[in-house]
Structure formats: structure tokens, C-alpha cells
Protein backbone atom coordinates (compact mmCIF):
# COMPACT_ATOMS: atom_id res chain seq x y z
CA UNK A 1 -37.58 18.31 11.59
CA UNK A 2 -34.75 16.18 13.75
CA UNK A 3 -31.40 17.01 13.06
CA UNK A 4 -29.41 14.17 11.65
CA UNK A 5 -25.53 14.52 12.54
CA UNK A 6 -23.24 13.64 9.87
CA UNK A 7 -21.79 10.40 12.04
CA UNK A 8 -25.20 9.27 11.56
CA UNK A 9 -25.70 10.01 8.34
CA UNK A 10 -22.44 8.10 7.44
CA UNK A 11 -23.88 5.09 9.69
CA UNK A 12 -26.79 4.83 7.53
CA UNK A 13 -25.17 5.27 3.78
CA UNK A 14 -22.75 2.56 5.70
CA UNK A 15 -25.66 0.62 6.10
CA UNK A 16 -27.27 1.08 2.17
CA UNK A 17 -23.92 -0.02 1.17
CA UNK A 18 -24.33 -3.13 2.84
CA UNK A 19 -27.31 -3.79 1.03
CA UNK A 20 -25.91 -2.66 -2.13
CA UNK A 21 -27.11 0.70 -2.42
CA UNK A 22 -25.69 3.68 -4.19
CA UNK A 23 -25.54 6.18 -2.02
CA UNK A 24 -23.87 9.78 -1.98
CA UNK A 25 -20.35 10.20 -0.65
CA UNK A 26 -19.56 11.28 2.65
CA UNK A 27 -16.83 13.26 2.29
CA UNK A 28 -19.26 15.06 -0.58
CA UNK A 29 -17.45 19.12 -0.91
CA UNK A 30 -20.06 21.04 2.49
CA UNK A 31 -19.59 24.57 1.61
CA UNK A 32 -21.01 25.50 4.65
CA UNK A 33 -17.94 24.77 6.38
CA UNK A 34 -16.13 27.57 5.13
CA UNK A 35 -16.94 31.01 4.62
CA UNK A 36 -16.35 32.97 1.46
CA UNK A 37 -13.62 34.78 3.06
CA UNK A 38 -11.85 32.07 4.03
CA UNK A 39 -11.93 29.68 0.92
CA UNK A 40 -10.51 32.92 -0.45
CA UNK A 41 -7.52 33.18 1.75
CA UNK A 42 -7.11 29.56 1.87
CA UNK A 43 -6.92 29.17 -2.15
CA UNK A 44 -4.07 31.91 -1.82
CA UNK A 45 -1.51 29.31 -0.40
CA UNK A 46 -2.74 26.75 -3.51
CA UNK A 47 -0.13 28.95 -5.00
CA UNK A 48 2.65 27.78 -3.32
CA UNK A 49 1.94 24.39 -2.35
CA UNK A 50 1.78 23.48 -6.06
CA UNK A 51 5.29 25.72 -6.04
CA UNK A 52 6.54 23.55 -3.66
CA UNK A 53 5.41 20.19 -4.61
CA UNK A 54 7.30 20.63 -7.82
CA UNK A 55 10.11 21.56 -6.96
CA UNK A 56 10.80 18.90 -4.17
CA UNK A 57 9.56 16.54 -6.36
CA UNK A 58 11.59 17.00 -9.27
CA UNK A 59 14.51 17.88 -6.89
CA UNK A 60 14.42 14.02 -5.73
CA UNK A 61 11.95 12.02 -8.44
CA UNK A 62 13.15 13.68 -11.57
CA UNK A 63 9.66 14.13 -12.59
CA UNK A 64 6.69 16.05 -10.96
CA UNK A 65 2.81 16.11 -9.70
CA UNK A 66 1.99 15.06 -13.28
CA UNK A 67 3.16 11.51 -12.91
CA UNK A 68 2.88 11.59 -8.64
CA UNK A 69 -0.39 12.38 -8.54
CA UNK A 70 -2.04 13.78 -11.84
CA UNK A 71 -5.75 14.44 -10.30
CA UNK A 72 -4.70 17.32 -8.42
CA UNK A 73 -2.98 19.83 -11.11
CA UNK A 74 -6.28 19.62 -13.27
CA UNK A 75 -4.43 19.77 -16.53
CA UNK A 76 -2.71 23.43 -15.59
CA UNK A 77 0.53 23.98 -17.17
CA UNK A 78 3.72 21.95 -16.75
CA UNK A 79 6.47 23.75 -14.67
CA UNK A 80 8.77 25.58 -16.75
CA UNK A 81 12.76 23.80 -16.29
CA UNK A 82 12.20 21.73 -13.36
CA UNK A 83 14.87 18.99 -12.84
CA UNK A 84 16.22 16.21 -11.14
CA UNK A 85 18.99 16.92 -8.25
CA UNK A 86 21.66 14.39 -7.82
CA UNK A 87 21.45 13.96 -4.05
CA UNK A 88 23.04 12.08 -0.78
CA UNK A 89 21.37 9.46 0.14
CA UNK A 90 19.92 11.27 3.38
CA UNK A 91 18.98 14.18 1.60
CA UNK A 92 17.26 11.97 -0.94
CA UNK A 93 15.67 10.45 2.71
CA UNK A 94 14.44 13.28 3.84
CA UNK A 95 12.55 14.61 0.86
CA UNK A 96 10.92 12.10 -0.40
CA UNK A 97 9.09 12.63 2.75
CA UNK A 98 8.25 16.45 2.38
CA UNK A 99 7.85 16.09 -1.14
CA UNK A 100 5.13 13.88 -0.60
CA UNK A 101 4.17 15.55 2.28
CA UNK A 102 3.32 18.58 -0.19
CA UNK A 103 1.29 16.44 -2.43
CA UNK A 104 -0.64 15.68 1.00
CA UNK A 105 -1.31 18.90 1.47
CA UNK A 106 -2.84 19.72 -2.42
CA UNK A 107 -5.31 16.99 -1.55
CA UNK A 108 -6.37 18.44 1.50
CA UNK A 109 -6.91 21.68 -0.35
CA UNK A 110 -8.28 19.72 -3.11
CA UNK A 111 -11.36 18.27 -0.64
CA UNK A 112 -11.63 21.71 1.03
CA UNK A 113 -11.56 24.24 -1.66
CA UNK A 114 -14.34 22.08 -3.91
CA UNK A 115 -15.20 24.38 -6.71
CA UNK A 116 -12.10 26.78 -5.26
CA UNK A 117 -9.53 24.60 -6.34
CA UNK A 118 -7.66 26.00 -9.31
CA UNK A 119 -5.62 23.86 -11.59
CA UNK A 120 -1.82 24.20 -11.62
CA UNK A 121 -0.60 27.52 -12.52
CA UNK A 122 2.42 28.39 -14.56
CA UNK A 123 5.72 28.05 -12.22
CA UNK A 124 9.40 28.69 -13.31
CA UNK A 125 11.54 26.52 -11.74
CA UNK A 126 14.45 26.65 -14.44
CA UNK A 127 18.47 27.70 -13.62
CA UNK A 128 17.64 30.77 -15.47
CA UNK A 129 15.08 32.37 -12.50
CA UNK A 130 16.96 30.56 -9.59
CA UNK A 131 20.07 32.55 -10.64
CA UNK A 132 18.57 35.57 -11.11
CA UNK A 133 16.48 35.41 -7.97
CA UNK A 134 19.67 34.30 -6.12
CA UNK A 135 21.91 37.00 -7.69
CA UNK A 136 18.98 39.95 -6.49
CA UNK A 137 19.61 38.91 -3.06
CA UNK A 138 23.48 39.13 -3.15
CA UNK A 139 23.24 42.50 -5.30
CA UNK A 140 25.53 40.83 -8.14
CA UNK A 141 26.18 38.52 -10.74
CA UNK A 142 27.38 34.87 -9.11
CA UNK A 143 29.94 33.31 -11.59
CA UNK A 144 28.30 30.68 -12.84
CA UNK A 145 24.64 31.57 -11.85
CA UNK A 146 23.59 29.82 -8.95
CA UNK A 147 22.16 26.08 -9.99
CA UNK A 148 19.77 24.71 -7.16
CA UNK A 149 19.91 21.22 -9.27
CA UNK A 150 23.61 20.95 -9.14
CA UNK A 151 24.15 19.22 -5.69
CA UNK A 152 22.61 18.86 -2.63
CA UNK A 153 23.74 21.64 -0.86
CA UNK A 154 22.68 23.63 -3.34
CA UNK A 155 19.64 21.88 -3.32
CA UNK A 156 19.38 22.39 0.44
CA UNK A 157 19.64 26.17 0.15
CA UNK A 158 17.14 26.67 -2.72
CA UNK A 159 14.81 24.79 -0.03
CA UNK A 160 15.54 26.96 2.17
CA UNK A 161 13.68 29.99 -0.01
CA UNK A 162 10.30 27.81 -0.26
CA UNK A 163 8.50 26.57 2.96
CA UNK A 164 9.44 29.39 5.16
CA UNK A 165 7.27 32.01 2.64
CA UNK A 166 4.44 29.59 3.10
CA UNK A 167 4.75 29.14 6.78
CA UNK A 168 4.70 32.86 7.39
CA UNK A 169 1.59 33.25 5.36
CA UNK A 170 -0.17 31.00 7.51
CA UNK A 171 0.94 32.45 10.27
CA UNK A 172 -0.66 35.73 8.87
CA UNK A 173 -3.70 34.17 7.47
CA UNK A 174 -4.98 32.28 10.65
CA UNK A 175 -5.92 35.55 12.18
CA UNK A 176 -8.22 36.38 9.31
CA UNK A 177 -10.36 33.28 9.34
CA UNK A 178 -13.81 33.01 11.11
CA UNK A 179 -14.50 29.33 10.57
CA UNK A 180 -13.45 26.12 13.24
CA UNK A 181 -12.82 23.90 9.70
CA UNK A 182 -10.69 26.65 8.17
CA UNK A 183 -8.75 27.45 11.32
CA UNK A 184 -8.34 23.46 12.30
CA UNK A 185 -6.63 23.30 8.17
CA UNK A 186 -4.45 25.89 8.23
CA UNK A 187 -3.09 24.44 11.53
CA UNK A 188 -2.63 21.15 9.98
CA UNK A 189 -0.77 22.93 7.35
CA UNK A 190 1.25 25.67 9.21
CA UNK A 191 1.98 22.55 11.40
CA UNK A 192 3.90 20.57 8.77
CA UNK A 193 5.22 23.84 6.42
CA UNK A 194 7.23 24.43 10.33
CA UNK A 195 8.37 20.88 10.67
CA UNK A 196 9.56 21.37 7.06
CA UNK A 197 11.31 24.38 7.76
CA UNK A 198 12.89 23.20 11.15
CA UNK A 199 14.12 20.33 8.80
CA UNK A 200 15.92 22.77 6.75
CA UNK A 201 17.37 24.88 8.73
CA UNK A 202 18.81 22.30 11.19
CA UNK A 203 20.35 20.33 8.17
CA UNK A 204 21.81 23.27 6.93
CA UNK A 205 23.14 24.66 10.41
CA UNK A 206 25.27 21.37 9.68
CA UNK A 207 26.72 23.21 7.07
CA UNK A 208 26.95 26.91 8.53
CA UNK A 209 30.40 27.92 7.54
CA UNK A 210 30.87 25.84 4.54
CA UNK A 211 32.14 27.55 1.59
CA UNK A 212 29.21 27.09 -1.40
CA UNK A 213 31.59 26.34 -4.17
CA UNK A 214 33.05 27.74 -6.27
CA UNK A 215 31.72 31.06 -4.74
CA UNK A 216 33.19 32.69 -1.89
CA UNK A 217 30.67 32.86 0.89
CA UNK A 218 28.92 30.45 3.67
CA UNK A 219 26.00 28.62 3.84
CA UNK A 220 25.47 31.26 7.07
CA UNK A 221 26.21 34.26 4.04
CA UNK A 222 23.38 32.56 1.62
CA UNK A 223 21.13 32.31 4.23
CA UNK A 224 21.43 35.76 6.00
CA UNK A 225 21.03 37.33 2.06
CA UNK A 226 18.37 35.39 1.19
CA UNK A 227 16.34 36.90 4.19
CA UNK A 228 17.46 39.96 3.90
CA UNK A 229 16.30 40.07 0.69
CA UNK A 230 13.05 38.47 1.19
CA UNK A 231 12.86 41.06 3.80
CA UNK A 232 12.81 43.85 1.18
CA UNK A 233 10.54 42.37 -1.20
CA UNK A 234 8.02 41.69 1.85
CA UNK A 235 8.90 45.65 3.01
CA UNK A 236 8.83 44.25 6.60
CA UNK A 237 11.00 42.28 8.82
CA UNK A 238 9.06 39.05 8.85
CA UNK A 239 12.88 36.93 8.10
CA UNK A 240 15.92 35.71 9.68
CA UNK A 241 18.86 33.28 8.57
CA UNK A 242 20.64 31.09 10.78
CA UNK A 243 23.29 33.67 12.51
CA UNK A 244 21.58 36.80 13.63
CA UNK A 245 23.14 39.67 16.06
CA UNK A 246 22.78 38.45 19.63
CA UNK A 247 20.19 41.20 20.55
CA UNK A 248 17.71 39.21 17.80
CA UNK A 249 18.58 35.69 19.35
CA UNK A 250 16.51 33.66 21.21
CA UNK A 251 15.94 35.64 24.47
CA UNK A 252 18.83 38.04 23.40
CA UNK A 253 21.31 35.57 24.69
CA UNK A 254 22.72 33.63 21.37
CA UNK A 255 23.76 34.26 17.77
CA UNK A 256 22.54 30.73 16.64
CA UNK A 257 18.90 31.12 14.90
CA UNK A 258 18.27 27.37 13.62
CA UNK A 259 14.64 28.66 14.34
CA UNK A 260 13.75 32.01 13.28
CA UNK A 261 11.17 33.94 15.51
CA UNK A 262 10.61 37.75 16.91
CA UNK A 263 11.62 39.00 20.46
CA UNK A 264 9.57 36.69 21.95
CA UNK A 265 10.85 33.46 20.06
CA UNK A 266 7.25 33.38 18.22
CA UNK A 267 7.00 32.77 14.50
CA UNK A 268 6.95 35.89 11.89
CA UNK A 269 4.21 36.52 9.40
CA UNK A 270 3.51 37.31 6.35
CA UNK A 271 0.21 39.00 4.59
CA UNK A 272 -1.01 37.64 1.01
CA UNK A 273 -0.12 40.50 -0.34
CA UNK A 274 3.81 40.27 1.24
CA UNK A 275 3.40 36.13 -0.19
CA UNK A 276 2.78 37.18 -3.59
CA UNK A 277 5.36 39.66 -3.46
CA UNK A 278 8.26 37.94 -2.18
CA UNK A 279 7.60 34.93 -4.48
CA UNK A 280 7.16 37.41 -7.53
CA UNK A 281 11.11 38.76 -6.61
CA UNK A 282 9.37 42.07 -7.72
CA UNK A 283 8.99 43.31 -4.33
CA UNK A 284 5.44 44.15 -5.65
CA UNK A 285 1.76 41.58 -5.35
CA UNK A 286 0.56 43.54 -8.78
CA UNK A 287 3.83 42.85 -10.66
CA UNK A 288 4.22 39.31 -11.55
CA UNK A 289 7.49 37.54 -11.91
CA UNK A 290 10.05 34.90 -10.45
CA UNK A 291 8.63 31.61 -10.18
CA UNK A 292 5.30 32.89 -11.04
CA UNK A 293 5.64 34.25 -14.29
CA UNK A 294 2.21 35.25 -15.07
CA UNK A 295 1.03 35.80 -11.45
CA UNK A 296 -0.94 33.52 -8.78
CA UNK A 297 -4.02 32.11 -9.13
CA UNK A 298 -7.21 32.94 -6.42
CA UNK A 299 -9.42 35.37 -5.60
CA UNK A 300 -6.81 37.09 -3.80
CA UNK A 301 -4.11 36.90 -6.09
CA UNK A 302 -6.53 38.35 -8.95
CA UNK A 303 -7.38 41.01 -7.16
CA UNK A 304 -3.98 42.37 -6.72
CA UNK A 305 -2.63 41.63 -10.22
CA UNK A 306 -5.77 43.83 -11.21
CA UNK A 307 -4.94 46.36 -9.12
């Protein structure tokens, strides 16, 4: 039997079209692009891009996927405390970009997961689990808890907690995967979740020894404790902030880390397992928590909760 490619095929169904035709789609789910394995480890990040849509949405639109783009949470549950973030006008700029940028990304899932696509799980994104996330990594109680929503630096720092997780697990999960179509997405992806992060970073380097009011440390202090404490929760060192001794800096020869990276000045990463955990703020994949209270979605996530 000749072999047919799929350029052709979309000729001809081009061609019935023409002549008024229905004809299937040609973008139709091919599960023969992916193997098990790596729809599996794919649907793991679902998890946090749905995380991270919401929250930059909300942040700058004051409402969420539901209203953006309501096809893609599949009637799953509406984030708990989300909320608008009265923001500079640059700020505002800027993430309307990544925030829509994120719902790009569901989509792409969406049309590459098929029947793997979960809807929306349950996130937290309320003051109450910000400030207690925030107040595990500084080892105390701030005074008043720490409110991502109440400006845009804070804003800008509770950003700072989100894409870099995700970029590290794609680091970590592009190893694992056997097929071109699954490696050539998570590239797309890791490509972007980096840009994000680069965005971030370099706005908030900006910033490095402003005092967060009313507490009494640095942008530079939030950022170092935040890793530091994504760093125990991930029980590896897979995370820098933005001032780091000079023997960690880029070639050993500078203090300034606006891009995090190993000795070599190549990016960190992250397992599942270390994703889950880290996102939890339980340190553990099998204890759920933080801004998933009850647990990730997938295969993968399953397994661990189970476990």
C-alpha cells in the first residue's frame, strides 16, 4: 500500500473542502506521536501551567482562564482566592504578555495530550497560602503576612516562585523523553518558561536592594530565601536568587546571578517528583499542600500521592 504523508493528506481534505466536503480534521489528536511515557511526563507540567495561568491572569485581568479561555480548564474547579493586583503600567505590559503566553501553552498541551488532558485542578492562590508559603522560607511569621496582590513588587516577587519550578522540570524531563514531537514541545515550552524567568529576574535585579515594605529585608533577601527554601523542599541544589557567593557566579568571577545556572552557567533541574514537592511546600511529592491542596493531577502525580 503507498504511503500517503500527512502534507498530502491535508492537500487533498484541502481539496474536498473546496468542493464542499466534510472531511476529518487535520490537526485530528495522532497518538502515535507520543509514547506512553512521555504523554505521562508531559501531563505532569499541566499542573503548573494551569498554576501559572491563573495566577498571572488574575494578577493583571482580575479574572482567570474561565473567562480568557474557558475550553481549556474543562469545567475543573475555580482557583481558590485568586485576585486582581493593582499594577504599573509596565508591569501590567509585561504580563499581559506571559499571562497569555501561559494560556498558549495549555492549548498546546491541550492538542498534544488528547485524551491526557485533565481538566483544571484545585489551586490555592489566596493571601492565606502565599503568606504561609512565604513565611516557611524566612523561618518566621512576616507582620502582616506577605500579600502577592498588594503591589507590584510584591507581585513581581510572588512571580518569581512560579516559572522557574516549571523551567527546571523541563529541564529534567527532556532527558526522559524518547519521541522527536515530545522533545520538539517541551523545547517550545522550556523555551518560553526561560524567557519568562529571564523577564523576572532582570526586572527585579532593578529592584535588588529595595526594602519590601513594611518588612525589613531586600528584594536580593526575598529572593536568596525563596531559593533556599525551594532548595530544601526539592532536597537538592537545583536554585539560586539574584546575589550568590562569587565562587557560584557565572565563571566564579561575579556575585550578580540575574540568570541562575550551575558551574558551568547551564540551567538546573528538577525531577517530577522534586516539582510536586516544591509546589506542595511539604518538601514531600506524596504529601499534598500549598497551592495544590489536594495534590496534582497525571499519571505521575497519582502515582506519588498513592505512594
Amino acid at each position: 500500500m503507498a504511503h500517503i504523508s500527512s502534507r498530502s493528506l491535508c492537500v487533498l481534505f484541502a481539496s474536498l473542502l473546496l468542493l464542499g466536503l466534510a472531511v476529518p480534521s487535520c490537526t485530528a489528536w495522532k497518538p502515535e506521536k507520543f509514547t506512553v511515557s512521555d504523554l505521562e511526563h508531559i501531563q505532569a507540567a499541566l499542573n503548573l501551567e494551569y498554576l501559572e495561568a491563573e495566577f498571572f491572569l488574575w494578577g493583571v485581568f482580575g479574572y482567570g482562564l474561565d473567562k480568557i479561555a474557558p475550553e481549556l480548564v474543562q469545567g475543573g474547579p475555580e482557583p481558590i482566592g485568586a485576585s486582581y493586583a493593582p499594577l504599573d503600567l509596565i508591569t501590567v505590559d509585561i504580563l499581559v504578555q506571559i499571562s497569555l503566553e501561559e494560556v498558549g501553552h495549555l492549548r498546546a498541551l491541550q492538542k498534544a495530550l488528547g485524551p491526557y488532558y485533565f481538566p483544571r485542578v484545585q489551586l490555592d492562590l489566596s493571601n492565606a497560602t502565599w503568606g504561609q508559603l512565604i513565611d516557611d522560607a524566612f523561618g518566621q511569621k512576616l507582620n502582616p503576612p506577605f500579600n502577592p496582590y498588594a503591589n507590584t513588587l510584591n507581585f513581581l516577587l510572588g512571580m518569581y516562585t512560579l516559572p522557574y519550578v516549571g523551567m527546571t522540570g523541563y529541564v529534567g524531563t527532556s532527558p526522559l523523553l524518547k519521541g522527536a514531537g515530545a522533545k520538539a514541545l517541551v523545547a517550545g515550552l522550556l523555551g518560553v518558561e526561560a524567557g519568562q524567568d529571564a523577564v523576572i529576574r532582570r526586572t527585579l535585579w532593578n529592584f535588588a536592594d529595595k526594602i519590601v515594605a513594611p518588612y525589613n529585608f531586600t528584594v536580593t533577601n526575598f529572593t536568596d530565601k525563596v531559593s533556599d527554601w525551594r532548595n530544601s523542599l526539592s532536597h537538592a541544589f537545583v536554585d539560586e536568587g539574584l546575589l550568590v557567593p562569587i565562587s557560584e557566579g557565572a565563571n566564579g568571577q561575579t556575585t550578580g546571578n540575574v540568570l541562575a545556572g550551575n558551574n558551568d552557567s547551564l540551567a538546573f533541574a528538577r525531577t517530577a517528583e522534586q516539582v510536586f514537592a516544591t509546589l506542595y511546600g511539604t518538601g514531600s511529592a506524596s504529601k499534598p499542600g500549598g497551592f495544590f491542596p489536594q495534590g496534582a493531577d497525571g499519571v505521575i502525580a497519582k502515582r506519588f500521592l498513592k505512594s
